[in-house]
C-alpha atoms as a PDB file:
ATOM      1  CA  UNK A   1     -27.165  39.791 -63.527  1.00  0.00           C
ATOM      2  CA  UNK A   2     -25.890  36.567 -64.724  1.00  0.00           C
ATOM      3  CA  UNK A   3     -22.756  38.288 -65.207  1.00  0.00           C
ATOM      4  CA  UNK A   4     -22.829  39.115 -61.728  1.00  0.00           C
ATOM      5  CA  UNK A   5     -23.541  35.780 -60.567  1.00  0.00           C
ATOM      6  CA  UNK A   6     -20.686  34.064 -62.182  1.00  0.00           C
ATOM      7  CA  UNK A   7     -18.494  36.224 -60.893  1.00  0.00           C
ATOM      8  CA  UNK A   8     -19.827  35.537 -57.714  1.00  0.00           C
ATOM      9  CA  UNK A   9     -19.320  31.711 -58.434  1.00  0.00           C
ATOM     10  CA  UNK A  10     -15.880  32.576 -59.624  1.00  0.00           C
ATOM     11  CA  UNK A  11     -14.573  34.246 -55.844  1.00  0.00           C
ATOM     12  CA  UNK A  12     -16.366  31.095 -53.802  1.00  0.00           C
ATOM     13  CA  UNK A  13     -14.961  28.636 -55.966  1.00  0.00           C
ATOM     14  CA  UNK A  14     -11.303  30.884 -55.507  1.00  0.00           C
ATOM     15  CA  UNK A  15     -11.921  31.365 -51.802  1.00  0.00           C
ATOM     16  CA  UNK A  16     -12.512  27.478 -51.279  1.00  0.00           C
ATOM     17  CA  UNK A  17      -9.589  26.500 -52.978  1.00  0.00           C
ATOM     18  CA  UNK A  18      -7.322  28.538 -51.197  1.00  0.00           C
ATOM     19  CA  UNK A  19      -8.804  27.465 -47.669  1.00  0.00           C
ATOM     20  CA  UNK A  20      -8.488  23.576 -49.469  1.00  0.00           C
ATOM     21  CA  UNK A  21      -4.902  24.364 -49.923  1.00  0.00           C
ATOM     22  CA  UNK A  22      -4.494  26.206 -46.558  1.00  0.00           C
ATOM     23  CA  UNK A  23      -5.992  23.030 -44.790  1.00  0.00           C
ATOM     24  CA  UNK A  24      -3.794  20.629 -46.488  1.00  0.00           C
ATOM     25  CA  UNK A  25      -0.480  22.904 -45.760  1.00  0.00           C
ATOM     26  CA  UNK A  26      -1.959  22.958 -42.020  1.00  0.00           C
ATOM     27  CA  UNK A  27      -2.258  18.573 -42.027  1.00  0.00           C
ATOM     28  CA  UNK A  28       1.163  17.816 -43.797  1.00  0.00           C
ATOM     29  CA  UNK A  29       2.397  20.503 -40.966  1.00  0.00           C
ATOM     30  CA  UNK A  30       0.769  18.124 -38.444  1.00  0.00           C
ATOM     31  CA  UNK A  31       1.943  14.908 -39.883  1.00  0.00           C
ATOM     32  CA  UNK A  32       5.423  16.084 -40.015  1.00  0.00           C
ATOM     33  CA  UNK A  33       5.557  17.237 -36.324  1.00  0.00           C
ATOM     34  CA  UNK A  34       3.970  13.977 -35.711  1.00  0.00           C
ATOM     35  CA  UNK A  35       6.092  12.058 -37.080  1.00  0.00           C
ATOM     36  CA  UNK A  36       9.029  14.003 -35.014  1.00  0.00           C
ATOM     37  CA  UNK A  37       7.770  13.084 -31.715  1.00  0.00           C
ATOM     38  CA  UNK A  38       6.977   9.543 -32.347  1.00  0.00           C
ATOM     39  CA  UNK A  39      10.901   8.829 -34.006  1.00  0.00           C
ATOM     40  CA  UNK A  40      12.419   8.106 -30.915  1.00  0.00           C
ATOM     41  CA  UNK A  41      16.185   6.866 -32.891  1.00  0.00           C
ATOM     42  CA  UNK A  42      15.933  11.065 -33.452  1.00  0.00           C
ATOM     43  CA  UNK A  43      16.900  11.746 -30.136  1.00  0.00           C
ATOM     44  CA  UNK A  44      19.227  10.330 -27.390  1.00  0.00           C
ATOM     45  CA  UNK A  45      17.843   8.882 -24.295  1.00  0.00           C
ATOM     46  CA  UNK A  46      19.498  10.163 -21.021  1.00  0.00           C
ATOM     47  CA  UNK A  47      21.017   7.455 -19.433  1.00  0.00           C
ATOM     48  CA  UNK A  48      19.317   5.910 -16.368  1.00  0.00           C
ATOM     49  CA  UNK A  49      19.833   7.390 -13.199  1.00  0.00           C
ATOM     50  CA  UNK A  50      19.120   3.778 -11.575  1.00  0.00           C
ATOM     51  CA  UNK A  51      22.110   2.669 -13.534  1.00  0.00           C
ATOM     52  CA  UNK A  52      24.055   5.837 -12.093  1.00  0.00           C
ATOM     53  CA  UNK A  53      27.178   4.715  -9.710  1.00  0.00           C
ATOM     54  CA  UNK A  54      25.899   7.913  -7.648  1.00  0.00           C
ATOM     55  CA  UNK A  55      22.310   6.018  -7.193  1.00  0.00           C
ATOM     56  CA  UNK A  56      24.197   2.438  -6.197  1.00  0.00           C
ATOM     57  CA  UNK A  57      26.133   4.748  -3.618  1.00  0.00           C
ATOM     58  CA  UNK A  58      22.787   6.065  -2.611  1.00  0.00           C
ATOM     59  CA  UNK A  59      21.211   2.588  -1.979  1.00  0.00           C
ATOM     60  CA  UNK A  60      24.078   1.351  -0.200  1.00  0.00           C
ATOM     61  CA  UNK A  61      24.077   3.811   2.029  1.00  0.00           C
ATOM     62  CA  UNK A  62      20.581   3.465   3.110  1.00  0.00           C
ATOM     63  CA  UNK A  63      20.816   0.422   3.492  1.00  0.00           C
ATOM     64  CA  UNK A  64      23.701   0.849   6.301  1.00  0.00           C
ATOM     65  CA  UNK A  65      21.724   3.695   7.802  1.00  0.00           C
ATOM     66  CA  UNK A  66      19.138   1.377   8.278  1.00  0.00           C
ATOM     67  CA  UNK A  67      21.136  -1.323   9.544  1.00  0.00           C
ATOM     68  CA  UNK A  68      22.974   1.365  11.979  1.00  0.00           C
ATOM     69  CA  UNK A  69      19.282   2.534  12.974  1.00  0.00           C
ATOM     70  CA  UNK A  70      17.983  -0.934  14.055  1.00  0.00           C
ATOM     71  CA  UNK A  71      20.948  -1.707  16.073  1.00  0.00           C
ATOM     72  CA  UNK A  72      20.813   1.305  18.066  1.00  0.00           C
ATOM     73  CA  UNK A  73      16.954   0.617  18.511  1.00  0.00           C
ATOM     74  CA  UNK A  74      18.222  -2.870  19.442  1.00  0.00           C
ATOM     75  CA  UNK A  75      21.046  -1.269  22.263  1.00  0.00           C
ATOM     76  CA  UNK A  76      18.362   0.783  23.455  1.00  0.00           C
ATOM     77  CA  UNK A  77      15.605  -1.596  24.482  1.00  0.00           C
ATOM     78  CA  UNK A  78      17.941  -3.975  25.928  1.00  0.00           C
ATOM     79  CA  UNK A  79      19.797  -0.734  28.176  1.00  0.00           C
ATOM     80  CA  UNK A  80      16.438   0.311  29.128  1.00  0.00           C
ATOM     81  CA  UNK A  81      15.495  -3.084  30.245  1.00  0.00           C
ATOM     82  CA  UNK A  82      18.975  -3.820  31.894  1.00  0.00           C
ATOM     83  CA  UNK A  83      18.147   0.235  33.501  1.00  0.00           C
ATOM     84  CA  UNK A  84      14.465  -0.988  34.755  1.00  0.00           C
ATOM     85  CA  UNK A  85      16.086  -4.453  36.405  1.00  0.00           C
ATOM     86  CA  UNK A  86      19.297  -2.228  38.180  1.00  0.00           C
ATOM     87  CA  UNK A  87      21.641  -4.367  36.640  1.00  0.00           C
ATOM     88  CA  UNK A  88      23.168  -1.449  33.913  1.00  0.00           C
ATOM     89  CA  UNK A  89      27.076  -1.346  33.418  1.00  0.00           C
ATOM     90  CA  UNK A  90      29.171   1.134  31.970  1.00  0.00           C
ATOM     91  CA  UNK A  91      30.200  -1.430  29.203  1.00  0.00           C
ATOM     92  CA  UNK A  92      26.529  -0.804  28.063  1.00  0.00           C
ATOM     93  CA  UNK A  93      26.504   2.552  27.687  1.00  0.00           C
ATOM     94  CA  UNK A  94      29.688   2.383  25.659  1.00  0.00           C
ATOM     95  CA  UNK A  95      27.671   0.043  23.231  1.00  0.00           C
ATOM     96  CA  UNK A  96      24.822   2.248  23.036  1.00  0.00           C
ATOM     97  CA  UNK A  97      27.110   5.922  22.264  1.00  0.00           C
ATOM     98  CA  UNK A  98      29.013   3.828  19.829  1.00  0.00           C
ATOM     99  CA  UNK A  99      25.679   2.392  17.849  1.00  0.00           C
ATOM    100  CA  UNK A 100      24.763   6.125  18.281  1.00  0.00           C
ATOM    101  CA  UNK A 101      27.942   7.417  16.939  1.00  0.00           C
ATOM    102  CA  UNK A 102      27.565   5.057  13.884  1.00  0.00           C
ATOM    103  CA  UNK A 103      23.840   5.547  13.288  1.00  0.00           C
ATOM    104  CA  UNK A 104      24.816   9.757  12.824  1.00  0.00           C
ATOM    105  CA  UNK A 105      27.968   8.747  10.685  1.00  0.00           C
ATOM    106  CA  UNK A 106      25.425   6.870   8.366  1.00  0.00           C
ATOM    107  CA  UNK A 107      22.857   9.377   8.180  1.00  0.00           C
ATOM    108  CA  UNK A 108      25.956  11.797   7.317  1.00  0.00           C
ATOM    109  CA  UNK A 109      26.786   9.824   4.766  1.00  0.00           C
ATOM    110  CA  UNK A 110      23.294   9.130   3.533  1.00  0.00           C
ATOM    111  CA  UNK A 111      22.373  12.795   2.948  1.00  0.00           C
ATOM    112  CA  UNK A 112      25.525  13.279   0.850  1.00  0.00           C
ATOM    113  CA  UNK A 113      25.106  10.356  -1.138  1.00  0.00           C
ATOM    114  CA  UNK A 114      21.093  11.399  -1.745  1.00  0.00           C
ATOM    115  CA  UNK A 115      22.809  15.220  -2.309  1.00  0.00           C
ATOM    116  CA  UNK A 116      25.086  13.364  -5.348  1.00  0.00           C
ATOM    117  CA  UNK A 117      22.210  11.433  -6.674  1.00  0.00           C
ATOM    118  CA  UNK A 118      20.088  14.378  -7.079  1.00  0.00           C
ATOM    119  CA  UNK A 119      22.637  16.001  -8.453  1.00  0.00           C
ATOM    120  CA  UNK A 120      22.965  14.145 -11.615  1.00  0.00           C
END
């Protein structure tokens, strides 16, 4: 019996250590990994796209859409005011296809600049 029971003693005591040593392998393992993700000199940042000359295209060109947008809006109200009064001309209906003409061309050119950006 008390042969029995050290033997007994013998397997816990072997089964511990071994699930000691498997728990330590399993924290170094974590530690390492750790460490990995936190060393940021390991790895190379991407560069940032708001430094990108495709994003400075991109702003610049919304900012003339916009621009080209409010001036139209601008034509518009004073045509339809000069339309409600009878007083239109031809001259302003040249003014108002032409603001029309260059708010497209800037949307044009906005979508391929936000196409670009995107891109990188």
């Amino acid at each position: 019996m008390a042969k029995a029971a050290s033997v007994f003693c013998l397997g816990l005591i072997a089964s511990v250590t071994l699930a000691q040593e498997d728990r330590g392998e399993r924290l170094q393992e974590s530690t390492s990994s750790s460490d990995q993700r936190t060393d940021f000199s390991a790895r190379k940042a991407a560069p940032s796209k708001i430094d990108s000359f495709a994003f400075q295209e991109l702003l610049k060109a919304r900012k003339k859409c916009k621009e080209a947008e409010q001036k139209f809006a601008e034509l518009q109200a004073n045509y339809d005011k000069k339309k409600l009064k009878g007083i239109q001309s031809s001259t302003d209906a040249t003014r108002l296809n032409r603001a029309r003409v260059k708010w497209d061309k800037a949307r044009a050119t906005l979508k391929a600049a936000e196409r670009k950006a995107n891109a990188d």
